[in-house]
N, C-alpha and C. Protein backbone atom coordinates (compact mmCIF):
# COMPACT_ATOMS: atom_id res chain seq x y z
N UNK A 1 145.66 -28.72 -140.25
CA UNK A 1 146.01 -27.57 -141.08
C UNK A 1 145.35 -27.78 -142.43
N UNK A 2 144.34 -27.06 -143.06
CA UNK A 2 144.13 -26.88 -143.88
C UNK A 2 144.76 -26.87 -145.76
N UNK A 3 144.83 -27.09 -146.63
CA UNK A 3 145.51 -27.01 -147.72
C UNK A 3 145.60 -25.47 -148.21
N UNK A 4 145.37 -24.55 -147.83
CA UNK A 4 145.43 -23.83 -148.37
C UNK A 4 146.54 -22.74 -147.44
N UNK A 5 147.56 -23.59 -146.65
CA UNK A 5 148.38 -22.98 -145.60
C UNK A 5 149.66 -22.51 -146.19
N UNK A 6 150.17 -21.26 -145.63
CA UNK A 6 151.07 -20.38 -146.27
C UNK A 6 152.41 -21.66 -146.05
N UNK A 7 153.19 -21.66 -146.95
CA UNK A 7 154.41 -22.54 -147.33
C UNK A 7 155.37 -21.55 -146.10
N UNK A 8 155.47 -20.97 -145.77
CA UNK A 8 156.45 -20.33 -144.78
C UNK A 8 155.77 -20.83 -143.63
N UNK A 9 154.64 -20.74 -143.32
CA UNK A 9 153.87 -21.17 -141.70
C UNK A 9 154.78 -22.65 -141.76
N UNK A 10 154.13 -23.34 -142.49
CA UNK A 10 154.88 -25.16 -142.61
C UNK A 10 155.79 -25.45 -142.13
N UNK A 11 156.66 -24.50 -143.04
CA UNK A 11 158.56 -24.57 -142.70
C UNK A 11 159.04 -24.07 -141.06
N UNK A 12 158.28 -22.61 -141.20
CA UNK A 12 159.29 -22.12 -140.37
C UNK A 12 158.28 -21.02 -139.40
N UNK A 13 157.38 -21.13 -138.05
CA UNK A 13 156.30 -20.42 -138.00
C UNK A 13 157.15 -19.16 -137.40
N UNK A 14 158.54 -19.13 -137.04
CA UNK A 14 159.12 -17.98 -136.25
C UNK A 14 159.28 -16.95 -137.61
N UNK A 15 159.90 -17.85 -138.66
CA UNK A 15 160.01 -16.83 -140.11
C UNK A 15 158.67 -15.70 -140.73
N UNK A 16 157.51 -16.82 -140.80
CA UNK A 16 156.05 -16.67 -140.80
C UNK A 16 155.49 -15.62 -140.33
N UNK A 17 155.80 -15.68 -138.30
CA UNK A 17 155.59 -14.37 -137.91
C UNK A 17 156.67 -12.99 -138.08
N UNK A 18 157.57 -13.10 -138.40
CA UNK A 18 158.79 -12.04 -138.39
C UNK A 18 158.32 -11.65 -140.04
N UNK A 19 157.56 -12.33 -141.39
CA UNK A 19 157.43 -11.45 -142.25
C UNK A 19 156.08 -10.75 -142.40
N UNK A 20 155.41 -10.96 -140.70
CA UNK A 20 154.09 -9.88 -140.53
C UNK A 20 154.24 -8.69 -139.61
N UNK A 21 155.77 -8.65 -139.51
CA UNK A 21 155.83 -7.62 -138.72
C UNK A 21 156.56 -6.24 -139.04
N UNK A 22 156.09 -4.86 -139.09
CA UNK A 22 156.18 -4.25 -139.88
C UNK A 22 157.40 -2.78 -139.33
N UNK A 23 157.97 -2.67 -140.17
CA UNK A 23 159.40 -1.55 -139.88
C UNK A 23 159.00 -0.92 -140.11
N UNK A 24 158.89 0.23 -139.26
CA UNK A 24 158.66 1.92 -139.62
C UNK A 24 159.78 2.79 -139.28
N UNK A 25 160.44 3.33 -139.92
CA UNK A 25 162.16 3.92 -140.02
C UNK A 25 161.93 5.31 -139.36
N UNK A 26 162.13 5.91 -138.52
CA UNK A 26 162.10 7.04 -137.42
C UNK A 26 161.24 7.10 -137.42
N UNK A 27 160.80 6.54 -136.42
CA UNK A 27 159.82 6.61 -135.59
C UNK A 27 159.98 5.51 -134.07
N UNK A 28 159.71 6.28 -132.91
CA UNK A 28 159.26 7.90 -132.74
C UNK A 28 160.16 8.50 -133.06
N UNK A 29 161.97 8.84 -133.30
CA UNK A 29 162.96 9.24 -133.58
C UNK A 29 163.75 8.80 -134.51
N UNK A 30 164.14 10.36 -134.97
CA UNK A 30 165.34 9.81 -136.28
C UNK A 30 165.82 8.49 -136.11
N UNK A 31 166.43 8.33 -137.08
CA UNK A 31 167.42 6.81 -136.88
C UNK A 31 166.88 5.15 -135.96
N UNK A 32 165.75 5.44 -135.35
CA UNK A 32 164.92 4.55 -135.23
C UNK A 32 163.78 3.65 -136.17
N UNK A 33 164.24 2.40 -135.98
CA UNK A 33 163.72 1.79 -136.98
C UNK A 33 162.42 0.62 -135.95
N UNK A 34 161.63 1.16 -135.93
CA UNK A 34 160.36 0.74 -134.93
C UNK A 34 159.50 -0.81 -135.23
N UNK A 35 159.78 -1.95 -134.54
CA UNK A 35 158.80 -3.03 -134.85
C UNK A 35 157.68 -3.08 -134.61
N UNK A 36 156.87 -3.15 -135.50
CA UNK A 36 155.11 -2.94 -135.53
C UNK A 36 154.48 -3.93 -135.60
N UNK A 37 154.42 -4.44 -133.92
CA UNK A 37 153.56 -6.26 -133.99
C UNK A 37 152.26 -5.60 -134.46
N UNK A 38 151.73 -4.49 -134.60
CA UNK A 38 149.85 -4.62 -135.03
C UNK A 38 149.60 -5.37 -136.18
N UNK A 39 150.29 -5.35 -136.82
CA UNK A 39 149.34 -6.42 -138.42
C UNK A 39 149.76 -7.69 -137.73
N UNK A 40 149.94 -8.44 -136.62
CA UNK A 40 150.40 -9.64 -136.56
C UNK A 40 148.61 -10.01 -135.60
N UNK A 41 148.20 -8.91 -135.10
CA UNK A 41 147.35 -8.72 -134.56
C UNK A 41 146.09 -8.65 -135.52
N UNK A 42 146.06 -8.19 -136.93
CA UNK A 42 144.98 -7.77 -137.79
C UNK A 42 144.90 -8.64 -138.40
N UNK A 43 145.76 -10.14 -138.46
CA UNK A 43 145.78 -11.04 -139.16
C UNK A 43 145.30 -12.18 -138.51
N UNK A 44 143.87 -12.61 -138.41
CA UNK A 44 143.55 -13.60 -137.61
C UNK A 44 144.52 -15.04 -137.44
N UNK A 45 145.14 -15.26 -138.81
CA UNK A 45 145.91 -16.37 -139.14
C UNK A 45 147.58 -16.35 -138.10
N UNK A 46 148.07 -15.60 -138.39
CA UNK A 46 148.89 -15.17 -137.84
C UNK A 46 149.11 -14.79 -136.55
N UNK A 47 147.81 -14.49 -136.01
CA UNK A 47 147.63 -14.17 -134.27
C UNK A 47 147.63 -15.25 -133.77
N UNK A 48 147.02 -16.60 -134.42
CA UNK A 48 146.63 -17.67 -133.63
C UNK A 48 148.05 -18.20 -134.09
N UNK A 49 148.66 -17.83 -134.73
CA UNK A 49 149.90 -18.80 -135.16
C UNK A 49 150.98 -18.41 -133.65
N UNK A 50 150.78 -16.85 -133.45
CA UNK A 50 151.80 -16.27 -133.15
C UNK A 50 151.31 -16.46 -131.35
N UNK A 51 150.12 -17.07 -131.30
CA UNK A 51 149.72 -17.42 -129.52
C UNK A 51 149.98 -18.68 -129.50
N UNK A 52 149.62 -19.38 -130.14
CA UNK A 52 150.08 -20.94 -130.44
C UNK A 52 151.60 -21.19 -130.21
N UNK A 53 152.51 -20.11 -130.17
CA UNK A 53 154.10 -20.42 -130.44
C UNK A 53 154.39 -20.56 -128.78
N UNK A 54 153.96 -19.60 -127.66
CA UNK A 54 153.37 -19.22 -126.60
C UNK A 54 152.61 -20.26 -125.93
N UNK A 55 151.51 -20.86 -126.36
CA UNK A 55 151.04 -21.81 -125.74
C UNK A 55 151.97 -22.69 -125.64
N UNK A 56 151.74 -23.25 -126.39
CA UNK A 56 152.78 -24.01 -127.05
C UNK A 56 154.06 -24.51 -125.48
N UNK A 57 154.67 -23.61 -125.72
CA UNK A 57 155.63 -23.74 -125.31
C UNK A 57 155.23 -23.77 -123.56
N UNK A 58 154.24 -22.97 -122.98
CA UNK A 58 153.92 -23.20 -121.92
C UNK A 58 152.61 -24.12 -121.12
N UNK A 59 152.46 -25.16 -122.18
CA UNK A 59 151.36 -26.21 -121.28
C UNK A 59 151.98 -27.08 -120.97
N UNK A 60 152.89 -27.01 -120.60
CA UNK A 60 153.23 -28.17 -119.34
C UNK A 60 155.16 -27.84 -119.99
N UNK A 61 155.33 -27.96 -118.27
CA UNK A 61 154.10 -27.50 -117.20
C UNK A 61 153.93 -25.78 -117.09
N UNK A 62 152.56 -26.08 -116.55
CA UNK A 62 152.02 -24.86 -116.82
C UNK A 62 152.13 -23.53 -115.58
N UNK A 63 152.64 -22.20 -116.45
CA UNK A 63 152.82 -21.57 -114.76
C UNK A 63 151.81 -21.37 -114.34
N UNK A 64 151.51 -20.51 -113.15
CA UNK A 64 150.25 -20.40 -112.36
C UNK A 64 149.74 -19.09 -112.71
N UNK A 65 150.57 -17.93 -112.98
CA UNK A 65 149.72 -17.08 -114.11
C UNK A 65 150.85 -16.38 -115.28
N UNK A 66 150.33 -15.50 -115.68
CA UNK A 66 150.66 -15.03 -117.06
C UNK A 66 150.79 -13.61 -116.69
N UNK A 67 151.90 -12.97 -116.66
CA UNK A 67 151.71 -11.33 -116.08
C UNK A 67 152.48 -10.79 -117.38
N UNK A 68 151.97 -9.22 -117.78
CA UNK A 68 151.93 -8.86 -118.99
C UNK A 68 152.07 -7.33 -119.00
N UNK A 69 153.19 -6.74 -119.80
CA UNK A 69 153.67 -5.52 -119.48
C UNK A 69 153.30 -4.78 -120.24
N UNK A 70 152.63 -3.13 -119.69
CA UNK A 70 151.82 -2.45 -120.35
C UNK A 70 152.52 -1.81 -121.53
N UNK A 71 151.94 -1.97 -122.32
CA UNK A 71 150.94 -2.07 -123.11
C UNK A 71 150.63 -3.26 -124.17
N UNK A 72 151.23 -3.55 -124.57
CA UNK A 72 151.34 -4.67 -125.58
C UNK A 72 151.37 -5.47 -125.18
N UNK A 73 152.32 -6.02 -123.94
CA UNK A 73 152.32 -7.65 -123.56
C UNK A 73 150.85 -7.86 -123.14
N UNK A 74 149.82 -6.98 -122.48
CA UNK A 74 148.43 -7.26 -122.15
C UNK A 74 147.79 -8.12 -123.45
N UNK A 75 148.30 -7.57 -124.50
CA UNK A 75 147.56 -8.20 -125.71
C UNK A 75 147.76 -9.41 -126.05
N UNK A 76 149.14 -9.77 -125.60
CA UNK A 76 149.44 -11.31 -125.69
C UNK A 76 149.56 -12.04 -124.67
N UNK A 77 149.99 -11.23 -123.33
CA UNK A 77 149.63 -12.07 -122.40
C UNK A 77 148.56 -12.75 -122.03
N UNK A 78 147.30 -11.80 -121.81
CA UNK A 78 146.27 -12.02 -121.44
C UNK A 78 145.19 -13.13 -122.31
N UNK A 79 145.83 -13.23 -123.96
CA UNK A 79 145.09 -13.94 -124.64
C UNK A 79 146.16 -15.80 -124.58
N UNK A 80 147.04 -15.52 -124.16
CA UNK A 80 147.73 -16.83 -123.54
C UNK A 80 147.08 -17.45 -121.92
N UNK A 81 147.13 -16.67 -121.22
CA UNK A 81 146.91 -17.02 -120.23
C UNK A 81 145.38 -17.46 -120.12
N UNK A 82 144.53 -16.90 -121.04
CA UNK A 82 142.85 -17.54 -121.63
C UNK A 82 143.15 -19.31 -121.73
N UNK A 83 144.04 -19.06 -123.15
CA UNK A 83 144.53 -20.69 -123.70
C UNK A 83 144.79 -21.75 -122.47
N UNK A 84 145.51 -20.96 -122.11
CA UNK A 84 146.20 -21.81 -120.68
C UNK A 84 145.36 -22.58 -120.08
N UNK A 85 144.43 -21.33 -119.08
CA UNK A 85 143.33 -21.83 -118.22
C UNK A 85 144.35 -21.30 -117.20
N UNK A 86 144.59 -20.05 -117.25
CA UNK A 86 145.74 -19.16 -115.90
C UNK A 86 145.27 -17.81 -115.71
N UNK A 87 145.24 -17.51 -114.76
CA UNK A 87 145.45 -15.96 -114.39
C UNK A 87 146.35 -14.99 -114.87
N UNK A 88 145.66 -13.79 -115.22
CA UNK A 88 146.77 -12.99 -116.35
C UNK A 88 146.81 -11.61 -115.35
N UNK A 89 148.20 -11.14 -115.02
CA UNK A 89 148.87 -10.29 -114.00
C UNK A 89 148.66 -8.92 -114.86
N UNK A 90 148.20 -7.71 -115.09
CA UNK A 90 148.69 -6.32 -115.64
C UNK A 90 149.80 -5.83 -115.09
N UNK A 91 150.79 -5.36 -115.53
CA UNK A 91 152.28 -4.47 -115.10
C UNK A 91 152.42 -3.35 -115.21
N UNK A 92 151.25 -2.52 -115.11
CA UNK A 92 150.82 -1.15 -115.50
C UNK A 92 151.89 -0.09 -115.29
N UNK A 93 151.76 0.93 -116.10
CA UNK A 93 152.43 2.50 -115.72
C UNK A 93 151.91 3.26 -114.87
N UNK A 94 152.90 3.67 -114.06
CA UNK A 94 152.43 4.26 -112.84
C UNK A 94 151.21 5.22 -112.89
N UNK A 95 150.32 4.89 -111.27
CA UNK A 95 149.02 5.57 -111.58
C UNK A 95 147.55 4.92 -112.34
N UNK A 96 147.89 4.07 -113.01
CA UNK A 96 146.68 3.05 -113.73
C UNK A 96 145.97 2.51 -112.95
N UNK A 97 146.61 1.98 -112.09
CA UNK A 97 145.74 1.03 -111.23
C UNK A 97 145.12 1.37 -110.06
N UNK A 98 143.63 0.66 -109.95
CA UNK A 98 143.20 1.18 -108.47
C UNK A 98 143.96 1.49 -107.05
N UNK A 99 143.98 0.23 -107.01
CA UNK A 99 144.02 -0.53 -105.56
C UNK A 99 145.56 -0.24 -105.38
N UNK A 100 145.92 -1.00 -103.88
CA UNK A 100 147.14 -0.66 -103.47
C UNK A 100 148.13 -1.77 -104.94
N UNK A 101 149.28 -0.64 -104.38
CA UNK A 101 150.11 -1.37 -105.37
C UNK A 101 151.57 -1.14 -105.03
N UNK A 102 152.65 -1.97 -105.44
CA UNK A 102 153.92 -2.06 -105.62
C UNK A 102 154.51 -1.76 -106.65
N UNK A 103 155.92 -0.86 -106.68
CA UNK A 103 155.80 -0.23 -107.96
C UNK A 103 157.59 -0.09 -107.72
N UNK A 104 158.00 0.02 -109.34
CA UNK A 104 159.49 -0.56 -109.47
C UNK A 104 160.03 0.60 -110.65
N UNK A 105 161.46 1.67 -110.28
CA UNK A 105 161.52 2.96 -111.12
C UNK A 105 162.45 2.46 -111.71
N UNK A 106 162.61 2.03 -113.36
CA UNK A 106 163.75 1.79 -114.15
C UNK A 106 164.50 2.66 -114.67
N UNK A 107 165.43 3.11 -115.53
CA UNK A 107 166.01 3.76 -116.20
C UNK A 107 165.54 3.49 -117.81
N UNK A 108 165.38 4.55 -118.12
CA UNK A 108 165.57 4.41 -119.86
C UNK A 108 166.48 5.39 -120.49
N UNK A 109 166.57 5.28 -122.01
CA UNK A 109 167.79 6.22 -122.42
C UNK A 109 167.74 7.47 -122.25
N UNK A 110 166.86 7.92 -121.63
CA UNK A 110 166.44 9.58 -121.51
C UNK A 110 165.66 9.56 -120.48
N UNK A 111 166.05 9.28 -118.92
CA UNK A 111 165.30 9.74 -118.39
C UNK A 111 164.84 8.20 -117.48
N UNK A 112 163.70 8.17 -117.16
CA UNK A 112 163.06 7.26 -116.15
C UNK A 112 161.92 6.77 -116.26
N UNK A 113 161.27 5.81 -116.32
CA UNK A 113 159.88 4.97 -116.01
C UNK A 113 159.63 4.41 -114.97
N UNK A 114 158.65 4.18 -114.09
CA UNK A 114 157.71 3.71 -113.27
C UNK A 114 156.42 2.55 -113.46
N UNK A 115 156.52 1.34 -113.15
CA UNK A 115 155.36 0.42 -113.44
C UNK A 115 155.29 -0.30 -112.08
N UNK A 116 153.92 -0.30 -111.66
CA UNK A 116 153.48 -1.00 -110.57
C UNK A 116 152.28 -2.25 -111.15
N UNK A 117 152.46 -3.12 -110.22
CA UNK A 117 151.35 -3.98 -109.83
C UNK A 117 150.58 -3.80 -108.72
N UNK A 118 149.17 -4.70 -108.41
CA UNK A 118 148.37 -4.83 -107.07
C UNK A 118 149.37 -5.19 -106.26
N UNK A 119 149.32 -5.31 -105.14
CA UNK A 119 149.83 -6.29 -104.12
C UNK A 119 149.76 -7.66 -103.74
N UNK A 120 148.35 -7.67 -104.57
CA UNK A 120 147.69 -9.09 -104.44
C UNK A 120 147.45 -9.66 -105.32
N UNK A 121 148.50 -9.22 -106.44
CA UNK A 121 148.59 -9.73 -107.95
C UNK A 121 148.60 -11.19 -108.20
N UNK A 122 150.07 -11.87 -107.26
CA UNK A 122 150.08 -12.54 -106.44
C UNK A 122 150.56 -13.40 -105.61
N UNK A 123 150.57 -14.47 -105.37
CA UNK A 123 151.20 -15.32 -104.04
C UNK A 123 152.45 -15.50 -103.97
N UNK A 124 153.22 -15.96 -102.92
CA UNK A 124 154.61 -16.33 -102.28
C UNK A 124 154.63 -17.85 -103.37
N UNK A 125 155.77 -17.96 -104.03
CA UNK A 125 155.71 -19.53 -104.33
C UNK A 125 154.96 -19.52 -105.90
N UNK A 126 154.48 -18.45 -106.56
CA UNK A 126 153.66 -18.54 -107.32
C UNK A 126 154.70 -18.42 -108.66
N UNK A 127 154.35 -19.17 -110.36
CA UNK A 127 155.46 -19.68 -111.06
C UNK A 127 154.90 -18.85 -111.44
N UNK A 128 155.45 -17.52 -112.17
CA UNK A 128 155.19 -16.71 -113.21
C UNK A 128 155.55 -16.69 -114.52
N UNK A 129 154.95 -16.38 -116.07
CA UNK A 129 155.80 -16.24 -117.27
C UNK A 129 155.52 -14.46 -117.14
N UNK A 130 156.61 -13.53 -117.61
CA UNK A 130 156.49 -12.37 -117.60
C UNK A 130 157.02 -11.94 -119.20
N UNK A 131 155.60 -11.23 -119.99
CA UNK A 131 155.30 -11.44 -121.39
C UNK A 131 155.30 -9.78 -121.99
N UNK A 132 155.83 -9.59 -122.77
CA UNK A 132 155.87 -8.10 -123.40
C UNK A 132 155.74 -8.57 -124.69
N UNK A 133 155.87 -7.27 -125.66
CA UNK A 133 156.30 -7.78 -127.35
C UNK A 133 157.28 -7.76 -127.65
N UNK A 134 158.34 -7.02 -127.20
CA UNK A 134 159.81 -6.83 -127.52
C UNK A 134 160.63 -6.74 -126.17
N UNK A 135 161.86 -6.96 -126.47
CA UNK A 135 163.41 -6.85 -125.86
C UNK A 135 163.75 -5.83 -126.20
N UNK A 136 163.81 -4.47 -126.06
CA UNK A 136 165.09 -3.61 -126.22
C UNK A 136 166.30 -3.46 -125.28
N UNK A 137 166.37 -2.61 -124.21
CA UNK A 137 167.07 -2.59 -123.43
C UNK A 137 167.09 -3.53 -121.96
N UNK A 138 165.58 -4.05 -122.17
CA UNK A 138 165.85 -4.53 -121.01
C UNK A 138 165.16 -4.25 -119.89
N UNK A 139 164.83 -2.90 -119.75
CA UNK A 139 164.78 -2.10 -118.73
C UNK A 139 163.13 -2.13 -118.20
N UNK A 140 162.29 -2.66 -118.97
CA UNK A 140 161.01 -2.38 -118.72
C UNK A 140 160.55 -4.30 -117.91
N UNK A 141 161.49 -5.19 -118.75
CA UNK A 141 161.02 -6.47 -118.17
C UNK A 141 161.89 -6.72 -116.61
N UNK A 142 162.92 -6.30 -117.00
CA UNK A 142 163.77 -6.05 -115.36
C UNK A 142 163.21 -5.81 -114.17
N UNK A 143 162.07 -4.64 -114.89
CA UNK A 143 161.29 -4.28 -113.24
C UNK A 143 159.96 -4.77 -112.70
N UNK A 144 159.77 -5.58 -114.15
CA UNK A 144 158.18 -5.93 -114.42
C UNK A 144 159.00 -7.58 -113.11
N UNK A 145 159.84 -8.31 -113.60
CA UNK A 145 160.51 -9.11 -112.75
C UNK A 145 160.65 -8.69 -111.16
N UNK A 146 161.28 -7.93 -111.19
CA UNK A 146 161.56 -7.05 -109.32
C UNK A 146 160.12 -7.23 -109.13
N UNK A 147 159.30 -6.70 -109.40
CA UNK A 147 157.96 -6.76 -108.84
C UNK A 147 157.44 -7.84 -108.60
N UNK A 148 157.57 -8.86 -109.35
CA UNK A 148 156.63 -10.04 -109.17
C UNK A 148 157.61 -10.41 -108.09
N UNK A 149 159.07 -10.69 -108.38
CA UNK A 149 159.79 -11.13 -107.15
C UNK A 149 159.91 -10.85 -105.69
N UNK A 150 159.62 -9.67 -105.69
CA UNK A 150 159.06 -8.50 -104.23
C UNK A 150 157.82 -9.13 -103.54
N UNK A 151 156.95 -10.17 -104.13
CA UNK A 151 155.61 -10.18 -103.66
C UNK A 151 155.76 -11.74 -103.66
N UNK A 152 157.26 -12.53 -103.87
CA UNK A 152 157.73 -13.63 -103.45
C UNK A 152 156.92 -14.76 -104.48
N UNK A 153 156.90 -14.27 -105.86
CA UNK A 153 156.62 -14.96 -107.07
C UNK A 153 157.58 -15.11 -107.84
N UNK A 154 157.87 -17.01 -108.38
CA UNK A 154 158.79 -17.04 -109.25
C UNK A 154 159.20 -16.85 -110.26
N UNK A 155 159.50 -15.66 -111.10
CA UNK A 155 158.95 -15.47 -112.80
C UNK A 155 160.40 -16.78 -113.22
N UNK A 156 159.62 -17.77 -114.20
CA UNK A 156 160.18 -18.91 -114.58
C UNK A 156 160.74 -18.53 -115.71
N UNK A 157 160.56 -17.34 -116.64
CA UNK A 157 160.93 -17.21 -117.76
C UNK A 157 160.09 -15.90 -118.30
N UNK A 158 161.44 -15.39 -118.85
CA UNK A 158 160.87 -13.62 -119.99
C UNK A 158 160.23 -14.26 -120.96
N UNK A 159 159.69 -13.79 -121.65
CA UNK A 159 159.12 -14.01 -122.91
C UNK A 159 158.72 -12.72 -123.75
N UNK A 160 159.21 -12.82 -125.30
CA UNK A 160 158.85 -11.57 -126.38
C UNK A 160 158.44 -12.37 -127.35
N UNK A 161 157.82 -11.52 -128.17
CA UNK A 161 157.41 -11.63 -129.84
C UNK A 161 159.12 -11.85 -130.21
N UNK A 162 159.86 -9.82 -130.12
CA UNK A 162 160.87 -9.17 -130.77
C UNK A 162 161.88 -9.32 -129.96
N UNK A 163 163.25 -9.83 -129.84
CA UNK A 163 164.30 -9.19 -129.60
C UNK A 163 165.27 -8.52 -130.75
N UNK A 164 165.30 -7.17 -129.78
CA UNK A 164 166.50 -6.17 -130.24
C UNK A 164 167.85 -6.55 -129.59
N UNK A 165 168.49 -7.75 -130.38
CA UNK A 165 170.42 -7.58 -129.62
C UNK A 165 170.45 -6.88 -129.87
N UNK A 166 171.03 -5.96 -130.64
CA UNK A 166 172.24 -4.66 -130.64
C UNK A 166 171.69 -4.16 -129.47
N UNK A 167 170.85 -3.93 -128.85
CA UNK A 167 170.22 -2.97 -127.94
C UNK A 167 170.99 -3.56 -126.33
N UNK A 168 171.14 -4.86 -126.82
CA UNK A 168 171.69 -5.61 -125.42
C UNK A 168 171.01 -5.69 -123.91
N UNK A 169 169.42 -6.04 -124.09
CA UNK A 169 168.39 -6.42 -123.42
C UNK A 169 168.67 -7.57 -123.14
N UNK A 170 168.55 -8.44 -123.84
CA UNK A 170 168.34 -10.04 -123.79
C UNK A 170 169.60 -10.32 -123.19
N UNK A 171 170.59 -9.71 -123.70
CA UNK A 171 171.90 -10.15 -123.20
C UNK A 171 172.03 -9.91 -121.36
N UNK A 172 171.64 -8.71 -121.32
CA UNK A 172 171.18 -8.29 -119.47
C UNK A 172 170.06 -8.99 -119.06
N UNK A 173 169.57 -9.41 -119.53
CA UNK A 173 168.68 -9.79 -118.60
C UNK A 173 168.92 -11.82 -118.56
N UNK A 174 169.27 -12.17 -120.13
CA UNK A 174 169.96 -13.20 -118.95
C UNK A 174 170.83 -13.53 -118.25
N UNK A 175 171.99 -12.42 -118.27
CA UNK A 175 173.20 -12.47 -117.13
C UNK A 175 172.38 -12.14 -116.07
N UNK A 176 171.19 -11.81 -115.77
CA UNK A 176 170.71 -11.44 -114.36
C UNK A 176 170.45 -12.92 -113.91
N UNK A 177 170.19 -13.81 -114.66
CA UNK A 177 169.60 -15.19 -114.27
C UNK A 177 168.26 -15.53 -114.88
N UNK A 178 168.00 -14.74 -115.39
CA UNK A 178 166.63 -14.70 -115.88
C UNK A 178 166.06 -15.58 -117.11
N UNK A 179 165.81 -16.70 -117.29
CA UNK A 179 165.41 -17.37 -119.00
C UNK A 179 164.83 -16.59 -119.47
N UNK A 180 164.95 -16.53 -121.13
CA UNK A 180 164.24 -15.54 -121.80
C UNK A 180 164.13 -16.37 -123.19
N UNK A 181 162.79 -15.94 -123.67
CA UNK A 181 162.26 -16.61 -124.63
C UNK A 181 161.81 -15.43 -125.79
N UNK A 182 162.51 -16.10 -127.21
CA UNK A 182 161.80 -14.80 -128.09
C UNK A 182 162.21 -15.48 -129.09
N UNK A 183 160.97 -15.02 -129.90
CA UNK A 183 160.44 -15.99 -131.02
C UNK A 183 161.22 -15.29 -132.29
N UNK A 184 161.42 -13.62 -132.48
CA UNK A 184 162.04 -13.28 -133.37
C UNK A 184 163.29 -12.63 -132.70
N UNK A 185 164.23 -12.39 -134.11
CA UNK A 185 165.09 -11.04 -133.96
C UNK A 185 165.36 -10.13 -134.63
N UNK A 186 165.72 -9.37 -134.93
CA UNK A 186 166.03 -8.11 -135.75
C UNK A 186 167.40 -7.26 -135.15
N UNK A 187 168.24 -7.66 -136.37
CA UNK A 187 169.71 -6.67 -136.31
C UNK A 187 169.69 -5.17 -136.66
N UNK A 188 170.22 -4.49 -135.99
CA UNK A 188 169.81 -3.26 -136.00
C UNK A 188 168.76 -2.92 -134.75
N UNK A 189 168.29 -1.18 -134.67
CA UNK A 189 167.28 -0.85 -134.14
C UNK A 189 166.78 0.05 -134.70
């Protein structure tokens, strides 16, 4: 590390990344208060800090790939699973993807979503980390999980940038059994 390193990286790199991440207050809706990983992304310092937390935590042992839920987890999954030396899974919204695929319908607060994978994403026996940017409800890593588990892959552990408790994601999804890993939090939504 260089001398010229931010006194918060030193101390505390979860603090570090949580004061590059940016609140935008309704948006998309009133009374929504929106976490904006992009400047964590525009900040070369901070990206490598904030994949490093990620690596980090997954070289050893190491899973066999890195699957990553559209849209954002692609951005961090896929640049972890580089580090690694692993295969990085897409969890796309329905319709994205070529080839045959398996596909899992969640609930959200208004309504319904759809995300599929290939079929041959991949193997029986295979250790998965399953990577987004945030925790809200829950509902999007739940199915991104069903899927990999359907195709007889072990996802070993959730992983976020953000959890939203009040939203009571994290809380469901590890009463499902599920480990879950997240580097920040934020009270409120």
């Amino acid at each position: 590390m260089t001398g010229d390193a931010h006194p918060l990286l030193l101390q505390d790199p979860a603090a570090y990344i949580k004061a590059h991440i940016r609140t935008v207050p309704d948006w998309p809706d009133k009374g929504v208060m929106f976490r904006d990983i992009t400047p964590l992304l525009a900040n070369p310092r901070v990206f490598r800090v904030l994949i490093d937390q990620f690596v980090h935590r997954y070289f050893s042992p190491r899973p066999d790939a890195i699957a990553g839920l559209d849209a954002r987890g692609f951005i961090i999954g896929s640049v972890v699973a580089y580090e690694l030396g692993v295969g990085f899974v897409p969890i796309r919204k329905k319709g994205k993807l070529p080839f045959t695929t398996v596909e899992e319908t969640y609930e959200l607060e208004y309504g319904s979503a759809t995300v599929e994978m290939h079929t041959d994403a991949v193997k029986p026996g295979d250790r998965v980390v399953l990577i987004d940017d945030l925790v809200a409800t829950g509902g999007t890593m739940m199915a991104g999980r069903r899927l990999l588990e359907r195709l007889g892959a072990q996802v070993i552990e959730g992983a976020a940038i953000v959890d939203l408790p009040e939203l009571g994601g994290s809380r469901k999804l590890r009463d499902s059994g599920l480990a879950l890993f997240t580097l920040v939090d934020f009270a409120g939504h």
